[in-house]
N, C-alpha and C. Protein backbone atom coordinates (compact mmCIF):
# COMPACT_ATOMS: atom_id res chain seq x y z
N UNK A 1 -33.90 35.95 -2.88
CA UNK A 1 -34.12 34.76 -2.10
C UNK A 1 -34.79 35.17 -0.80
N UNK A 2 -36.07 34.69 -0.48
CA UNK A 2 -36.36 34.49 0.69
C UNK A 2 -35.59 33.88 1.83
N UNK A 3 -36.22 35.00 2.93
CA UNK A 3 -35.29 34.66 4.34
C UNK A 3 -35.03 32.97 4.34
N UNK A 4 -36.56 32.54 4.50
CA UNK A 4 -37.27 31.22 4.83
C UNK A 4 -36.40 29.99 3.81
N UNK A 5 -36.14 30.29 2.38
CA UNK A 5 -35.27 29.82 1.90
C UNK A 5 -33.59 29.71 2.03
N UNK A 6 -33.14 30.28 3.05
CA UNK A 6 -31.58 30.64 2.99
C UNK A 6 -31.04 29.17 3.50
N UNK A 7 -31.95 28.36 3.34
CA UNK A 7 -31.09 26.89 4.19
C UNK A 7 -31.36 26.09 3.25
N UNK A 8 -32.14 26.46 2.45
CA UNK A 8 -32.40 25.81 0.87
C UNK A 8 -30.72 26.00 -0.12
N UNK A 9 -29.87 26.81 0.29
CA UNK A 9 -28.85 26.86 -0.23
C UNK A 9 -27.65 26.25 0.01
N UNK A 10 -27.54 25.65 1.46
CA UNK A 10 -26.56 25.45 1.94
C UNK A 10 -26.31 24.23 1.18
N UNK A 11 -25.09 23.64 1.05
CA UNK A 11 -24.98 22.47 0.29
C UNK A 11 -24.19 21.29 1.32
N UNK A 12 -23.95 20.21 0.65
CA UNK A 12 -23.06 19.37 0.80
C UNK A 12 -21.62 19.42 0.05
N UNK A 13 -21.05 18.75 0.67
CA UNK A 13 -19.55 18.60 -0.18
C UNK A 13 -20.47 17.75 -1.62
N UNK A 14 -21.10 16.66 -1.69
CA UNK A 14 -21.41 16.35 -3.07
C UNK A 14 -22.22 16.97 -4.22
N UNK A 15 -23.19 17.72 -3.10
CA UNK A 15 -24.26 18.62 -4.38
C UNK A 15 -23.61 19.83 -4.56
N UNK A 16 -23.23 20.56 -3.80
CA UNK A 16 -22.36 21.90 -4.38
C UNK A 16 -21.60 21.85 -5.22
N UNK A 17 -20.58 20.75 -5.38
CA UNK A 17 -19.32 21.14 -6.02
C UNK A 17 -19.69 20.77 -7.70
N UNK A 18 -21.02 20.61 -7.68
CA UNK A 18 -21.09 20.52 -9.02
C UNK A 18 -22.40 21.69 -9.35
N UNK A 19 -22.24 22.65 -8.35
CA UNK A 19 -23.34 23.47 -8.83
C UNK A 19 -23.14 25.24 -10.03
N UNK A 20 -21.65 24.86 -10.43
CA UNK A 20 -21.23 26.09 -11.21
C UNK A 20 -20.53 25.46 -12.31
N UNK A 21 -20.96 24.35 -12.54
CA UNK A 21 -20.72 23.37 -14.35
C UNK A 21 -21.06 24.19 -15.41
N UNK A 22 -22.14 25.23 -15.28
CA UNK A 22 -23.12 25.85 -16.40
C UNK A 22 -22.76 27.11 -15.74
N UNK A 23 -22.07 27.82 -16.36
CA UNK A 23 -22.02 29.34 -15.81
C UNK A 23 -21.32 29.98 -14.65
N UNK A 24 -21.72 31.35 -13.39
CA UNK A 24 -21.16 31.28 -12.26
C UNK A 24 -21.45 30.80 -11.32
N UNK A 25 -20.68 30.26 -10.60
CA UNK A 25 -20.94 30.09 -9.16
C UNK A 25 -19.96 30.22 -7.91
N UNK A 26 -20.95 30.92 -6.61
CA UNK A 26 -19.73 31.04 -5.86
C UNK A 26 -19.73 30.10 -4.70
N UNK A 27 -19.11 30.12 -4.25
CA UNK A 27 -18.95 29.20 -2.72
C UNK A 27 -18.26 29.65 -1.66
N UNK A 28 -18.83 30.03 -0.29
CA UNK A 28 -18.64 30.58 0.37
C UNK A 28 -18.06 30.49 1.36
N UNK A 29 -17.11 30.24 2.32
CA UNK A 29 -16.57 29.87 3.40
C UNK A 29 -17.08 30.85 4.74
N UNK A 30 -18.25 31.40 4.80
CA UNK A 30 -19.25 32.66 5.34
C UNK A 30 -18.32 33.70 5.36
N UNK A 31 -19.83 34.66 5.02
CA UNK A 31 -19.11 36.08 5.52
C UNK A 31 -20.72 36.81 5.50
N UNK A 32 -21.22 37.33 6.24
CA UNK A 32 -22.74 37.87 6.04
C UNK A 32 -22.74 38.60 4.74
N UNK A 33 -21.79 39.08 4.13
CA UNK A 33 -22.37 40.00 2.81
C UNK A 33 -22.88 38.82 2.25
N UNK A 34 -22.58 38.17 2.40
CA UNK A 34 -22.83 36.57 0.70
C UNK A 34 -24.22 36.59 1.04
N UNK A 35 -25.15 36.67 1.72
CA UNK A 35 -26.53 36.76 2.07
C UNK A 35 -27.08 38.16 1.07
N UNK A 36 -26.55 39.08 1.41
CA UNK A 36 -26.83 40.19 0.72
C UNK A 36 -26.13 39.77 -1.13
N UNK A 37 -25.38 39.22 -1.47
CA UNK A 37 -25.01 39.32 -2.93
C UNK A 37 -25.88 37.99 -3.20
N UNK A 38 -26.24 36.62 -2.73
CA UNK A 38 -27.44 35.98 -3.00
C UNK A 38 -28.29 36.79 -3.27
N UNK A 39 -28.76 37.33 -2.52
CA UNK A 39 -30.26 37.95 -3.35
C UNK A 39 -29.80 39.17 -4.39
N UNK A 40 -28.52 39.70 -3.98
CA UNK A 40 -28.57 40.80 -5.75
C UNK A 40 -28.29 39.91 -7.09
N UNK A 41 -27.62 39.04 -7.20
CA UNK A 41 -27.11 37.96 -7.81
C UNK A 41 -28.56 36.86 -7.86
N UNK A 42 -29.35 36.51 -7.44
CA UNK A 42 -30.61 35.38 -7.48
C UNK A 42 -30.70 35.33 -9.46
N UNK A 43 -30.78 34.07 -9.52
CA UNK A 43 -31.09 33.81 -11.04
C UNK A 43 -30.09 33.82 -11.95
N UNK A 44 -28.53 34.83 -11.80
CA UNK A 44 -27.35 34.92 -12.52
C UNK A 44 -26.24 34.30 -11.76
N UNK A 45 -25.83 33.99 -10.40
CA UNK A 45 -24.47 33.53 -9.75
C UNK A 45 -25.33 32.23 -8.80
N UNK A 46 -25.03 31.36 -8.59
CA UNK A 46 -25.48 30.41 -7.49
C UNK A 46 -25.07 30.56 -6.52
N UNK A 47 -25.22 30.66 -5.33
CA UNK A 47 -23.91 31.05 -4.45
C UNK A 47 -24.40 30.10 -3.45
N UNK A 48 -23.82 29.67 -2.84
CA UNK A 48 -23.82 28.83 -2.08
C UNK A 48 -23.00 28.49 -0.46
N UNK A 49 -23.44 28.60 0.61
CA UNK A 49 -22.61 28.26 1.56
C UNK A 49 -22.01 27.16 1.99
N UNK A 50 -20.84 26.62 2.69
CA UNK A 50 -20.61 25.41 2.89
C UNK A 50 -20.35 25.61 4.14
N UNK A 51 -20.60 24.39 5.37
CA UNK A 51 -20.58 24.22 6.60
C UNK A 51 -18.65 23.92 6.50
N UNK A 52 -18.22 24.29 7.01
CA UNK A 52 -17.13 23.83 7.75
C UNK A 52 -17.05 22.57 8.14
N UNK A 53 -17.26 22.50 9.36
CA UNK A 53 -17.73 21.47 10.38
C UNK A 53 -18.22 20.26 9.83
N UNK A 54 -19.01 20.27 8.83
CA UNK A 54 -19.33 18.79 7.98
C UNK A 54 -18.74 18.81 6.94
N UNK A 55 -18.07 19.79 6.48
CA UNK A 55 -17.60 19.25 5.14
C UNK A 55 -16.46 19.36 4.49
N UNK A 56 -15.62 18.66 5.83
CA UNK A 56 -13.94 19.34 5.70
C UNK A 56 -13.01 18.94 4.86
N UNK A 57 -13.67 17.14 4.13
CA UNK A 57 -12.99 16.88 2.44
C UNK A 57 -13.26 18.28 1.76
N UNK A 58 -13.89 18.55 1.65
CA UNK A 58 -14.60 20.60 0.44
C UNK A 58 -13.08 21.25 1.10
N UNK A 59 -12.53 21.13 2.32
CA UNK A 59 -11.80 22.30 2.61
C UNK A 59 -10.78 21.75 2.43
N UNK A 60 -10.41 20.54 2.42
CA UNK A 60 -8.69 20.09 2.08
C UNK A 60 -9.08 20.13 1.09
N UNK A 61 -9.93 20.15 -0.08
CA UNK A 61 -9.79 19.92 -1.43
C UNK A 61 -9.38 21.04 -2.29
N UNK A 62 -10.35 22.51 -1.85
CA UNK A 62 -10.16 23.93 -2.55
C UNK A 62 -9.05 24.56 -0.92
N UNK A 63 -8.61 24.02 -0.39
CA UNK A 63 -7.06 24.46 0.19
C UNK A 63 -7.70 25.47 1.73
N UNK A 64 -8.52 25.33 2.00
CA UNK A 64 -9.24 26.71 2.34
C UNK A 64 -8.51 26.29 3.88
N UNK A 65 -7.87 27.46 4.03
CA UNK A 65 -7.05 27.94 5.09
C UNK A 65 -7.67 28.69 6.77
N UNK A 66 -8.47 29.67 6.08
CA UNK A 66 -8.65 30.79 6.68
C UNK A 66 -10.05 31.16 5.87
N UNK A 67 -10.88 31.27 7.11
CA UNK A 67 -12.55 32.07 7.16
C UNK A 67 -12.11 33.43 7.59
N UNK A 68 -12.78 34.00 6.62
CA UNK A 68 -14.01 33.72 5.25
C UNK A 68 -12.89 33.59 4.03
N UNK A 69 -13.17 32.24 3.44
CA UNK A 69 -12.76 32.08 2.14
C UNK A 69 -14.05 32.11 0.93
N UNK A 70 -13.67 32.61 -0.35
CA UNK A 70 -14.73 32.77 -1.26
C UNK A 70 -13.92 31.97 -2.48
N UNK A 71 -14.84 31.22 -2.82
CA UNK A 71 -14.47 30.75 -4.15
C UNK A 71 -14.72 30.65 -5.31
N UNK A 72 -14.64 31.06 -6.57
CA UNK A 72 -15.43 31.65 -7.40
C UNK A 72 -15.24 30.38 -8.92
N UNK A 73 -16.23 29.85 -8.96
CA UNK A 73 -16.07 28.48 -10.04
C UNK A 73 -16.85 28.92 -11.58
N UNK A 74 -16.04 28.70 -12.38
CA UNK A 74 -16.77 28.80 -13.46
C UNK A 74 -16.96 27.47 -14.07
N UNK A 75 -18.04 27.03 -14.79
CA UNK A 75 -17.87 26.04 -15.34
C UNK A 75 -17.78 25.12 -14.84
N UNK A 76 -17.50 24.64 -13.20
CA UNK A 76 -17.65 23.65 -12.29
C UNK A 76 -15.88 23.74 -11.86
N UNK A 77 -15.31 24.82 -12.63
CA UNK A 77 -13.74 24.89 -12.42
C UNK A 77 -13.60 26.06 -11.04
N UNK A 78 -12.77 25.75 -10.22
CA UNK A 78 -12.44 27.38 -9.65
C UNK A 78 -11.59 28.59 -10.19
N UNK A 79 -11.93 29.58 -10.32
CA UNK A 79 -11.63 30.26 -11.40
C UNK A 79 -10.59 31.51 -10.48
N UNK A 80 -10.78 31.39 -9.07
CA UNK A 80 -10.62 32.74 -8.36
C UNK A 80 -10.61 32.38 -6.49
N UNK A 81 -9.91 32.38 -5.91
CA UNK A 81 -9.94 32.62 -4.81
C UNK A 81 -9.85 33.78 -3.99
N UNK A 82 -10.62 34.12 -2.82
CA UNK A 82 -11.06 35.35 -2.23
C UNK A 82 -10.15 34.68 -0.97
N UNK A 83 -9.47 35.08 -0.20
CA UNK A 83 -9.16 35.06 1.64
C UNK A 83 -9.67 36.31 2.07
N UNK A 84 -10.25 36.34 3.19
CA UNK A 84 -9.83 37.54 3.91
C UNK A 84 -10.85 38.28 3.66
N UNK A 85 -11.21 39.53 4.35
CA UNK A 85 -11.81 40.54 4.26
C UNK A 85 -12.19 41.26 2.87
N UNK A 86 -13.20 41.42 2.21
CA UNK A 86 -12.86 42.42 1.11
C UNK A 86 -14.21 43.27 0.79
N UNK A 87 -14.39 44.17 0.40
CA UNK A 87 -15.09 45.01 0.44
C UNK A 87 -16.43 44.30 -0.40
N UNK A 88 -17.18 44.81 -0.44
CA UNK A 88 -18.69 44.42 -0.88
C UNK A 88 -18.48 44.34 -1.89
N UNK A 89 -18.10 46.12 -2.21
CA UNK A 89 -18.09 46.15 -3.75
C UNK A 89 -16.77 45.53 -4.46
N UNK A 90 -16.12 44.98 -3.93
CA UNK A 90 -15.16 44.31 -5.06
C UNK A 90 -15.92 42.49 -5.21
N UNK A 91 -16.55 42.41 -4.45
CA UNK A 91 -16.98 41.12 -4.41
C UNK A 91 -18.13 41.19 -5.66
N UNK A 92 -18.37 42.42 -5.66
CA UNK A 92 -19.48 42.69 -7.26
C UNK A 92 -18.80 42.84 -8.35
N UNK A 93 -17.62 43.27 -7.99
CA UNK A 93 -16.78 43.58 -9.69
C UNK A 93 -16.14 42.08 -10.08
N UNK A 94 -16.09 41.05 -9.08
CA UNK A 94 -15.72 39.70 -9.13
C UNK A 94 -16.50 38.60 -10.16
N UNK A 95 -17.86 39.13 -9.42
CA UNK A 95 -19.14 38.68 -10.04
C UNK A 95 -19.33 39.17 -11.37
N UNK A 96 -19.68 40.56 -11.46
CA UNK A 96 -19.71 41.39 -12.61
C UNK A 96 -18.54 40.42 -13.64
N UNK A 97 -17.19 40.53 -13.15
CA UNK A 97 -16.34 40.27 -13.96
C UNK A 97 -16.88 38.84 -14.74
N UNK A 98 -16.88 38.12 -14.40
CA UNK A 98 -17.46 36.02 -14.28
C UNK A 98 -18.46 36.51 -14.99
N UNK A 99 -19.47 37.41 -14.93
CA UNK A 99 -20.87 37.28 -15.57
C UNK A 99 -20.49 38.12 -17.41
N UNK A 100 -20.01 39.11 -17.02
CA UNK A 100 -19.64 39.73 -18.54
C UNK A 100 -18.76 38.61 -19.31
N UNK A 101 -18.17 37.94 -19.09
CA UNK A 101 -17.13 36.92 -19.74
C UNK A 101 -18.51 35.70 -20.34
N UNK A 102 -18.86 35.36 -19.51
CA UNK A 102 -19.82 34.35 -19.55
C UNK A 102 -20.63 35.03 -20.97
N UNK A 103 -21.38 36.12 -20.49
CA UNK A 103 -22.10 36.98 -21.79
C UNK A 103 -20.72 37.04 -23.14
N UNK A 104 -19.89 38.02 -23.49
CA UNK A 104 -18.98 37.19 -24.51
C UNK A 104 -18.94 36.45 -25.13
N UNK A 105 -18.69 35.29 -24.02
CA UNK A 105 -18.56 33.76 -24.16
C UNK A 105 -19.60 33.22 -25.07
N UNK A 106 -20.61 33.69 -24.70
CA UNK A 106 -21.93 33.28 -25.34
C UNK A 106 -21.97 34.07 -26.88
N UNK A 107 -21.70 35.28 -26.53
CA UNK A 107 -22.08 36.14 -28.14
C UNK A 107 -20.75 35.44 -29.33
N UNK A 108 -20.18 34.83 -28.48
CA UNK A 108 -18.98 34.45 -29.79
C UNK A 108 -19.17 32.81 -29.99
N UNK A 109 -20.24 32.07 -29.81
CA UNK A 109 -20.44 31.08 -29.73
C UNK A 109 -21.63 30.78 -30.60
């Protein structure tokens, strides 16, 4: 993803929450890595940020307590909640994990 595009992602409480119906998607409560796993992820995870500040039905709804929350939806379901700090690379074995299932999913279908 282009720099110039990174505001092309941000969503609303109505268009996001239906943007991981078909496959992964994550949703972000910020944290600067999610900029960096958007573009390793571009084309396989959607990821998406959500404003706080405008879209605080999104935060009483998925419970979100405490920034940076990550939320990880499969299927338009949440599949996984992140709080807190966590390393880059577990945020790839998260992904990884959601994306190999998905592949599976598919070969047994």
């Amino acid at each position: 993803m282009r720099p110039s595009d990174r505001t092309s992602w941000r969503q609303t409480s109505r268009c996001w929450s239906t943007s991981g119906r078909h496959g992964a998607a994550l949703a972000a409560w910020w944290r600067p890595v999610v900029d960096e796993l958007a573009d390793e992820y571009e084309g396989r995870v959607k990821v998406v940020k959500v404003n706080t500040d405008e879209n605080v039905d999104t935060i009483v709804r998925y419970g979100v307590q405490s920034i940076p929350t990550l939320v990880l939806f499969k299927n338009g379901k949440p599949l996984d909640h992140v709080v807190g700090f966590r390393p880059k690379s577990e945020l790839q074995r998260l992904l990884d994990d959601a994306l190999i299932a998905d592949t599976v999913s598919a070969t047994r279908n």
